[in-house]
PDB file of N, CA and C in Angstrom:
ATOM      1  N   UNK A   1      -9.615 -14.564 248.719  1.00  0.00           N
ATOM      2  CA  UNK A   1      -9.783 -16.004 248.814  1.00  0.00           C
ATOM      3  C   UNK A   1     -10.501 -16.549 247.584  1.00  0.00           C
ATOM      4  N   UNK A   2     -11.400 -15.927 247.373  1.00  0.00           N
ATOM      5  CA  UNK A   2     -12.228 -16.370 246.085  1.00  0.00           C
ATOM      6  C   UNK A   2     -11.284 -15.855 245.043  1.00  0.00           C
ATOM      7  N   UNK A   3     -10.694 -15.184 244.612  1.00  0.00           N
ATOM      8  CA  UNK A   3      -9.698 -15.008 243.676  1.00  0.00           C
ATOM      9  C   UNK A   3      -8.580 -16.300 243.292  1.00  0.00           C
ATOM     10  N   UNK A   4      -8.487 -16.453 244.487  1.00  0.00           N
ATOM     11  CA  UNK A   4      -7.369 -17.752 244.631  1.00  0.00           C
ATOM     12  C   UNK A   4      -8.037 -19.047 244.147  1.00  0.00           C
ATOM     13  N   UNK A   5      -9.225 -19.049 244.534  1.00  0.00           N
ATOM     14  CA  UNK A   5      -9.864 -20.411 244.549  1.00  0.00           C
ATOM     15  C   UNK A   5      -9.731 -20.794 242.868  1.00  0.00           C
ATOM     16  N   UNK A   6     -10.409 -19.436 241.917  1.00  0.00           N
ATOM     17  CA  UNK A   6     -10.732 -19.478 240.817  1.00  0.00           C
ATOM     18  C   UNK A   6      -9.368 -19.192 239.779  1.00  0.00           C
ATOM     19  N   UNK A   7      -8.100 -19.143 240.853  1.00  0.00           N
ATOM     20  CA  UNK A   7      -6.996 -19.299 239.915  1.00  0.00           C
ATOM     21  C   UNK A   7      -6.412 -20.896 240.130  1.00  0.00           C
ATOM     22  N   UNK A   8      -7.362 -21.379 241.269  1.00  0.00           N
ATOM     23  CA  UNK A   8      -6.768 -22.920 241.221  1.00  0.00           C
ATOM     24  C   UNK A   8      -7.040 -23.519 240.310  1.00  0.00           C
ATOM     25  N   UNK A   9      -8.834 -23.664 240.678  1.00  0.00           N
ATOM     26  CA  UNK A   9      -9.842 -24.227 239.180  1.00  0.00           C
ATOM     27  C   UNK A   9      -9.296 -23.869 237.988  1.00  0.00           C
ATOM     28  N   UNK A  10      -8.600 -22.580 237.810  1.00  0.00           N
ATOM     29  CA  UNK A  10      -8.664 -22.250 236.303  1.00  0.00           C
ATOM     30  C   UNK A  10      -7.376 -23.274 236.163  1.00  0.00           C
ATOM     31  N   UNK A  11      -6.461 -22.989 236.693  1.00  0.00           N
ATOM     32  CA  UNK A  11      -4.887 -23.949 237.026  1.00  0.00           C
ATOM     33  C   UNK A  11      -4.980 -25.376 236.945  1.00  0.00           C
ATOM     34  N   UNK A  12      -6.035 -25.741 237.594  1.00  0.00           N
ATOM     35  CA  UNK A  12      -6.096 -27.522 237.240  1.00  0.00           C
ATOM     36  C   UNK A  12      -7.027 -27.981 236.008  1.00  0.00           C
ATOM     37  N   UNK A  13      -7.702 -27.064 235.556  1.00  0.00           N
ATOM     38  CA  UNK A  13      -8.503 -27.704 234.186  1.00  0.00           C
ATOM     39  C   UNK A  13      -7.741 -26.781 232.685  1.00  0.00           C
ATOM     40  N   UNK A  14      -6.506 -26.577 232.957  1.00  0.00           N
ATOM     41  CA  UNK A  14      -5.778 -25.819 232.305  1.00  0.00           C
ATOM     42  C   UNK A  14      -4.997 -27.232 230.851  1.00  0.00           C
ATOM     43  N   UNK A  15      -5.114 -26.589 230.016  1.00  0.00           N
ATOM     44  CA  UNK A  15      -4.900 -27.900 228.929  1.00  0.00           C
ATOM     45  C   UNK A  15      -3.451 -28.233 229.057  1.00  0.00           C
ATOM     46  N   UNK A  16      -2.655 -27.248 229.550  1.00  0.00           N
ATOM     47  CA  UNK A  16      -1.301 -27.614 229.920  1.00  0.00           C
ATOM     48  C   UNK A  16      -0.968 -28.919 230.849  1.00  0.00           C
ATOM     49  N   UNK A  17      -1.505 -28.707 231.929  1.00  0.00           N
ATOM     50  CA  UNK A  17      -1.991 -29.402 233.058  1.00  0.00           C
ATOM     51  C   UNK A  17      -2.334 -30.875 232.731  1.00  0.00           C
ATOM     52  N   UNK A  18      -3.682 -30.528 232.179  1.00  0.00           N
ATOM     53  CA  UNK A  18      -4.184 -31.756 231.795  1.00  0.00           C
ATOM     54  C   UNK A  18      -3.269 -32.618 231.044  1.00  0.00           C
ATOM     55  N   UNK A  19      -2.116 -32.249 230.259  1.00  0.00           N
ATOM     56  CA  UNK A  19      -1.647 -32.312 228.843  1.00  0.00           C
ATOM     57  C   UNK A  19      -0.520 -33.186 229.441  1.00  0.00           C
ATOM     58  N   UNK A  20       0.048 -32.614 230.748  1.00  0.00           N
ATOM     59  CA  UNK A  20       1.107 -33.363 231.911  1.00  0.00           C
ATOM     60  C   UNK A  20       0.662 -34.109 232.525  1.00  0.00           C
ATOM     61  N   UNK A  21      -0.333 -34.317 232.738  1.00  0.00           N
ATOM     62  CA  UNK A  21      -1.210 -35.600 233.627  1.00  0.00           C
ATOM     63  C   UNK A  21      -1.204 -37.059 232.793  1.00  0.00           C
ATOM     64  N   UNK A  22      -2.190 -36.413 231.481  1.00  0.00           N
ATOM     65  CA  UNK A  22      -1.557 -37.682 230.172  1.00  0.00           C
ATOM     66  C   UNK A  22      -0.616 -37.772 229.979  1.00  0.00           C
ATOM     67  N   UNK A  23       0.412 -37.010 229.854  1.00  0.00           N
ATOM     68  CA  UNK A  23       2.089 -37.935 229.600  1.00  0.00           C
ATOM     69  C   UNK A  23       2.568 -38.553 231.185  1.00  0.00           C
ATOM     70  N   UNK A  24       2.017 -38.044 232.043  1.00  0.00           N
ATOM     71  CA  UNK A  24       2.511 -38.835 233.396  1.00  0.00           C
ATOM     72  C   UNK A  24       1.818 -40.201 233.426  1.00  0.00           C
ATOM     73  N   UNK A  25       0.448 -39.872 232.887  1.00  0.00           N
ATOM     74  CA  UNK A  25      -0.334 -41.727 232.811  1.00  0.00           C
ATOM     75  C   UNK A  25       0.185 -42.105 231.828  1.00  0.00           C
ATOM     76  N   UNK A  26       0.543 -42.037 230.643  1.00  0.00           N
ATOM     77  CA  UNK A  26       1.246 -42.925 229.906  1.00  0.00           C
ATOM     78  C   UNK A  26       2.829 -43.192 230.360  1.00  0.00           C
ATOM     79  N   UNK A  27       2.965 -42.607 230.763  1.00  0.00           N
ATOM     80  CA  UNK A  27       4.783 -42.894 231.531  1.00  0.00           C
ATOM     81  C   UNK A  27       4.422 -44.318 232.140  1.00  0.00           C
ATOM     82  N   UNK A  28       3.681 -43.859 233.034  1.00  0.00           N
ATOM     83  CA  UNK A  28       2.995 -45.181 234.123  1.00  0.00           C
ATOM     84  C   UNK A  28       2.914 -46.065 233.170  1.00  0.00           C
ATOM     85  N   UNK A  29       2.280 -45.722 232.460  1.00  0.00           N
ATOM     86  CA  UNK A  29       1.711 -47.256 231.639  1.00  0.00           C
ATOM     87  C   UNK A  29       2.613 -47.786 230.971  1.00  0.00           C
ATOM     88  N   UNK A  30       3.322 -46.982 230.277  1.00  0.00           N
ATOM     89  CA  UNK A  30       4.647 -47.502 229.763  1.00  0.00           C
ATOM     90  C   UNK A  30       5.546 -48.041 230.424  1.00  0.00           C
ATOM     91  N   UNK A  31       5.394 -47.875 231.485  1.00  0.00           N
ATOM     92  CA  UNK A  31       6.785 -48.162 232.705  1.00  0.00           C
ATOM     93  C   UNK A  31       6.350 -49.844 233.276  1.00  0.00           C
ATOM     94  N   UNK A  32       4.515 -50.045 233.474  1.00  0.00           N
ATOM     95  CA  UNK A  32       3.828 -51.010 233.630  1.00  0.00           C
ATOM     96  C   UNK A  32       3.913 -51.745 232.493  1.00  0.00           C
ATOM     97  N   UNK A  33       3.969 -51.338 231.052  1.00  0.00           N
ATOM     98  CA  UNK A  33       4.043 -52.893 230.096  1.00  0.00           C
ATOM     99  C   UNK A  33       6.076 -52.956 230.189  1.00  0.00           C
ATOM    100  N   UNK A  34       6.956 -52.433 230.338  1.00  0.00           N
ATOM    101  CA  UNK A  34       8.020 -52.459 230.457  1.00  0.00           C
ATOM    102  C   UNK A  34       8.696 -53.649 231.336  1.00  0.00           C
ATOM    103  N   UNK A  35       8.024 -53.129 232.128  1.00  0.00           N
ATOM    104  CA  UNK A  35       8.337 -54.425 233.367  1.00  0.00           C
ATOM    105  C   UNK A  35       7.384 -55.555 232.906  1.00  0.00           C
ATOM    106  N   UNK A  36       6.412 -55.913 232.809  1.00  0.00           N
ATOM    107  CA  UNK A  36       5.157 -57.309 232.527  1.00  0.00           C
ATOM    108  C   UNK A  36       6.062 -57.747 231.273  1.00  0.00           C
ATOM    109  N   UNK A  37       6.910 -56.781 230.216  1.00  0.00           N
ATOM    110  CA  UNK A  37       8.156 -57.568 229.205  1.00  0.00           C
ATOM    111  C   UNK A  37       8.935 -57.638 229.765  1.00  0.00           C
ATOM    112  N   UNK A  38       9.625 -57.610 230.629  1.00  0.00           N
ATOM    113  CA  UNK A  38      10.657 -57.974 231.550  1.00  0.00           C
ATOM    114  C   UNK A  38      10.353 -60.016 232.517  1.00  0.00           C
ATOM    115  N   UNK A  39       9.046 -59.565 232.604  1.00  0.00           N
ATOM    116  CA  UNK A  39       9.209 -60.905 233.608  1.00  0.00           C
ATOM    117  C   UNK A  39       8.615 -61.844 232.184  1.00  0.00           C
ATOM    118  N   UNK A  40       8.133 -61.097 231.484  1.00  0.00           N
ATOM    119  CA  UNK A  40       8.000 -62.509 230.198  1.00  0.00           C
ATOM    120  C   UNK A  40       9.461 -62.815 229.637  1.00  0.00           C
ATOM    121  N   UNK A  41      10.103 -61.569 229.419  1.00  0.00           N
ATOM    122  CA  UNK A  41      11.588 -62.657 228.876  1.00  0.00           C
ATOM    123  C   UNK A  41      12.266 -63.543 230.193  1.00  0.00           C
ATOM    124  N   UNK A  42      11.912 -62.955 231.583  1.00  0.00           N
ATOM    125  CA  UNK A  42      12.554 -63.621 232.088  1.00  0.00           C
ATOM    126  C   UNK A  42      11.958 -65.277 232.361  1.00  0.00           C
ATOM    127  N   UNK A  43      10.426 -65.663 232.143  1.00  0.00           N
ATOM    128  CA  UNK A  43      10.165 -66.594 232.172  1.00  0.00           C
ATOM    129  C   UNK A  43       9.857 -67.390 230.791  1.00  0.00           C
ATOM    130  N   UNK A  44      10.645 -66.827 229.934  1.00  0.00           N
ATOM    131  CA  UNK A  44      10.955 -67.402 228.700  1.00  0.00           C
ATOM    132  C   UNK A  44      12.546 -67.881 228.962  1.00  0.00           C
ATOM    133  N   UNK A  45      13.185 -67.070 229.534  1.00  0.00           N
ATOM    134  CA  UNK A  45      14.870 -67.466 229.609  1.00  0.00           C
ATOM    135  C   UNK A  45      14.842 -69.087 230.820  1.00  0.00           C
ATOM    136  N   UNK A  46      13.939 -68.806 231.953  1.00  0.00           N
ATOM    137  CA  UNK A  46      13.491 -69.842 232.613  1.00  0.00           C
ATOM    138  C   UNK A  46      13.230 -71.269 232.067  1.00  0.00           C
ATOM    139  N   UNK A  47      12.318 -70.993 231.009  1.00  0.00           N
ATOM    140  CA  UNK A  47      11.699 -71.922 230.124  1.00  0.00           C
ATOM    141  C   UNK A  47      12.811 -72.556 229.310  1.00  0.00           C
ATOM    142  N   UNK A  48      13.780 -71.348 228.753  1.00  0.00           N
ATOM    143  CA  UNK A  48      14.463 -71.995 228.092  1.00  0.00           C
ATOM    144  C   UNK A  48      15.820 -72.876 228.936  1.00  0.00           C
ATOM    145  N   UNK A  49      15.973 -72.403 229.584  1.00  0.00           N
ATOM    146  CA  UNK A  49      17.284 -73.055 230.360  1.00  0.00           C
ATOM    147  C   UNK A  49      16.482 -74.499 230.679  1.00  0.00           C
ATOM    148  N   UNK A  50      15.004 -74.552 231.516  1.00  0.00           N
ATOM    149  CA  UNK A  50      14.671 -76.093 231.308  1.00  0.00           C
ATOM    150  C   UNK A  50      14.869 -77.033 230.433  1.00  0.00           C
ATOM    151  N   UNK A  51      14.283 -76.242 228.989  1.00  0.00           N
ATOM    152  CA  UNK A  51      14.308 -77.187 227.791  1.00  0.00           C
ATOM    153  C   UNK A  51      15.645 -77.645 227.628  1.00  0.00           C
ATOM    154  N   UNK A  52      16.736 -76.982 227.279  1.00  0.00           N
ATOM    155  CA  UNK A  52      18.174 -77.075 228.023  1.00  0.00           C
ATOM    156  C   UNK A  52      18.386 -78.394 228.441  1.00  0.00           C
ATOM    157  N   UNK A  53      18.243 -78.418 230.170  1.00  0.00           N
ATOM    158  CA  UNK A  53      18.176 -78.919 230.456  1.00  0.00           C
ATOM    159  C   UNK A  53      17.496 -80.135 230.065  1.00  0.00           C
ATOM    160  N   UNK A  54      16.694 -80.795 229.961  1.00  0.00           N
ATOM    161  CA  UNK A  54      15.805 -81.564 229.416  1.00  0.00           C
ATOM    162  C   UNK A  54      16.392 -82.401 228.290  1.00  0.00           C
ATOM    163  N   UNK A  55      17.066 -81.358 226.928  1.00  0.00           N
ATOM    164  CA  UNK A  55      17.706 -81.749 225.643  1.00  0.00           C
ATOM    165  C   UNK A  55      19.215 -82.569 226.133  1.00  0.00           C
ATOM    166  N   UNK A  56      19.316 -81.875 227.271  1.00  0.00           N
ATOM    167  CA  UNK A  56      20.859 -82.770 227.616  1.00  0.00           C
ATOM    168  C   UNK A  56      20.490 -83.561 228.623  1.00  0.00           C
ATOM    169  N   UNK A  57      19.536 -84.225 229.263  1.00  0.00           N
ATOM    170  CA  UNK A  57      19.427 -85.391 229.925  1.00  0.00           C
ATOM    171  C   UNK A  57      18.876 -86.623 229.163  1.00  0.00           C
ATOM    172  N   UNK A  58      18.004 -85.776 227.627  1.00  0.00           N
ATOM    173  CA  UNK A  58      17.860 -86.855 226.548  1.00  0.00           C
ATOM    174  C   UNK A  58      19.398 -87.310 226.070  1.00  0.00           C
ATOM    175  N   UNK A  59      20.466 -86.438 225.970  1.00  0.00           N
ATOM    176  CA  UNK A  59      21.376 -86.758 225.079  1.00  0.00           C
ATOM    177  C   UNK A  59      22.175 -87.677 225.859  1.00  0.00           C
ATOM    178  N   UNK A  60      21.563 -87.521 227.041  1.00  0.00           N
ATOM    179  CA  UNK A  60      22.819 -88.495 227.905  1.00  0.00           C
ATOM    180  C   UNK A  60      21.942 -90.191 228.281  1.00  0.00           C
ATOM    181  N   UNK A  61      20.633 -89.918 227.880  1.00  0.00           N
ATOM    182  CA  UNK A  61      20.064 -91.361 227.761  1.00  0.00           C
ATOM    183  C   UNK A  61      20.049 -91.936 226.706  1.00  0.00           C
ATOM    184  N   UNK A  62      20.396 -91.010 225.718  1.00  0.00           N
ATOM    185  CA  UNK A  62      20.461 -91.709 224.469  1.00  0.00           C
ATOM    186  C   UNK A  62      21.949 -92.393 224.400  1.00  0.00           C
ATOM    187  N   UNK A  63      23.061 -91.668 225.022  1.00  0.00           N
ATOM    188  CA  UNK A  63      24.546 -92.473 224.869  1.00  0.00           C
ATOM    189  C   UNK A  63      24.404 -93.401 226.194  1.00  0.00           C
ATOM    190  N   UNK A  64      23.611 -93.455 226.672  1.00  0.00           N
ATOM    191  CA  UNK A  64      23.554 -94.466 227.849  1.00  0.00           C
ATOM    192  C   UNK A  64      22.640 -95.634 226.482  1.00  0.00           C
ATOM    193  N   UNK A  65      22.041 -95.573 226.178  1.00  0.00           N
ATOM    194  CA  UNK A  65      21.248 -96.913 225.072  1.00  0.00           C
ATOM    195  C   UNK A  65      22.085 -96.907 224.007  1.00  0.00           C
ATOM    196  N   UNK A  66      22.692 -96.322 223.441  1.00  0.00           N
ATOM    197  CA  UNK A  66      24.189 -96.615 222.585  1.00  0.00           C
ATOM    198  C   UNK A  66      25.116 -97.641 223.246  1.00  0.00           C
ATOM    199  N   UNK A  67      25.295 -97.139 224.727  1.00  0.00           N
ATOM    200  CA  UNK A  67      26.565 -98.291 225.174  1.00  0.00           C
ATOM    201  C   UNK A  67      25.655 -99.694 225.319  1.00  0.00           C
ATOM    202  N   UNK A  68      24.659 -99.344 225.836  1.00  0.00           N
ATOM    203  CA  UNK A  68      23.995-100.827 226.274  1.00  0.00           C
ATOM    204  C   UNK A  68      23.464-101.770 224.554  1.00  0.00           C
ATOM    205  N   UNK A  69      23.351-100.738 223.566  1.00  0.00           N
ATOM    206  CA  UNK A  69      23.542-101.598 222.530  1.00  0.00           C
ATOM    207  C   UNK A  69      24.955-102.005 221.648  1.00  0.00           C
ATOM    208  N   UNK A  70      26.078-101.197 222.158  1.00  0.00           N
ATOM    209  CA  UNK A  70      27.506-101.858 221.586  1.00  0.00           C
ATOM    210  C   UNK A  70      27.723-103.067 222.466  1.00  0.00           C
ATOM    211  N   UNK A  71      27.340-103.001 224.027  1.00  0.00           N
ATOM    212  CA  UNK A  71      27.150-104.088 224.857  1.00  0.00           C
ATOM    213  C   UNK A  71      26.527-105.324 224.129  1.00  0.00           C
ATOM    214  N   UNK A  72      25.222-105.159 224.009  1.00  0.00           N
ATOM    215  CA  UNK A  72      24.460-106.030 223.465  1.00  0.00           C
ATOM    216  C   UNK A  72      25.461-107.026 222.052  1.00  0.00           C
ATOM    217  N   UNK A  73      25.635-106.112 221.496  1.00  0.00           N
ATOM    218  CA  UNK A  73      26.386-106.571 219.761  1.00  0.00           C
ATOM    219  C   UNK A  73      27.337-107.325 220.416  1.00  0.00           C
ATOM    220  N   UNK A  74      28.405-106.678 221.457  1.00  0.00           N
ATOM    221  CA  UNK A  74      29.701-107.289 221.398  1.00  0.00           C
ATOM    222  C   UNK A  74      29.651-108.610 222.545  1.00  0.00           C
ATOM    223  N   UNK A  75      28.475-108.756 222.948  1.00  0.00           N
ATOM    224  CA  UNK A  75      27.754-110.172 223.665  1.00  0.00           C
ATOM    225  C   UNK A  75      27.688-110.866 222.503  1.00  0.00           C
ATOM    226  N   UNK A  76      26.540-110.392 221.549  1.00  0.00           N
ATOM    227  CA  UNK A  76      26.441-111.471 220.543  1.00  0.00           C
ATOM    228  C   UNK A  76      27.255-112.220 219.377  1.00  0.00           C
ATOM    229  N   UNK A  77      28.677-110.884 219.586  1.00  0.00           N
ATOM    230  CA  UNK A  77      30.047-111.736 218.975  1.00  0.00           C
ATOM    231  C   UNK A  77      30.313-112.676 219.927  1.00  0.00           C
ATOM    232  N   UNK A  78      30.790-112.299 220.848  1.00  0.00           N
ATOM    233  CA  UNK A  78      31.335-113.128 221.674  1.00  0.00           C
ATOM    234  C   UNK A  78      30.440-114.943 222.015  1.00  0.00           C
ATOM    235  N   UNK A  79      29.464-114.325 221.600  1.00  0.00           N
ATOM    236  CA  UNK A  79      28.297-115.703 221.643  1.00  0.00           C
ATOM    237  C   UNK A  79      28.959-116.696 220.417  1.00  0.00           C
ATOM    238  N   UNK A  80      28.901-115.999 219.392  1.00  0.00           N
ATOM    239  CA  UNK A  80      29.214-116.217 218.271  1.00  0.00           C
ATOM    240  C   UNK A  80      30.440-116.760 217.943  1.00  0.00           C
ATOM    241  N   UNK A  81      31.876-116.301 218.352  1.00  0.00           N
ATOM    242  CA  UNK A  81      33.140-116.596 218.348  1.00  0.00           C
ATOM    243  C   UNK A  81      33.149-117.857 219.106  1.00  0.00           C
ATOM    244  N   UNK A  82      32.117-117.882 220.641  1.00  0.00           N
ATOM    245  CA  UNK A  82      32.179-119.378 221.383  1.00  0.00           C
ATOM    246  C   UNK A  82      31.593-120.512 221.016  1.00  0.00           C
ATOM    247  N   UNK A  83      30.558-120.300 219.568  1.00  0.00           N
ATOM    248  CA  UNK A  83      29.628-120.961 219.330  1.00  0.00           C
ATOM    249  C   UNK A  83      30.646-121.619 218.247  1.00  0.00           C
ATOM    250  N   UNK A  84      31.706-121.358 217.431  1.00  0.00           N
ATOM    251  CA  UNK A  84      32.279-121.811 216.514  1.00  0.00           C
ATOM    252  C   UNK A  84      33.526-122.187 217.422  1.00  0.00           C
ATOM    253  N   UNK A  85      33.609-122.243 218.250  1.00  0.00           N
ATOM    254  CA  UNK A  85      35.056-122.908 219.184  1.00  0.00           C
ATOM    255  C   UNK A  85      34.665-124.592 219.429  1.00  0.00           C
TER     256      UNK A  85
END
């Protein structure tokens, strides 16, 4: 029994051992910043599809104040054409 015990101890403070424990915690850790870059691109792709969004509800208020100023102009011909009648 005591033979065994002191081939465990020797077995777990063995540099091999130890040597697999650090590449298993860095796996982990690597596997942990892997994913935390995963949900940042995905809340960058988020971000970006808003802005997206956003750039094309400007573009569509801006051709909405385009028509209301060809409106405007083609009032003030028409003002104009009645004003010389």
């Amino acid at each position: 029994m005591r033979e065994l015990l002191e081939f465990l101890v020797l077995s777990l403070t063995s540099p091999v051992l130890l040597l697999l424990l650090l590449l298993l915690l860095l796996l982990v850790l690597d596997l942990l910043l892997l994913l935390l870059l995963l949900l940042l691109l995905l809340l960058l792709l988020v971000l970006d599809l808003l802005l997206l969004l956003l750039l094309l509800l400007l573009l569509v208020l801006d051709l909405l104040l385009l028509l209301l100023l060809l409106l405007l102009v083609l009032d003030l011909l028409l003002l104009l054409v009645l004003d010389l009648l």
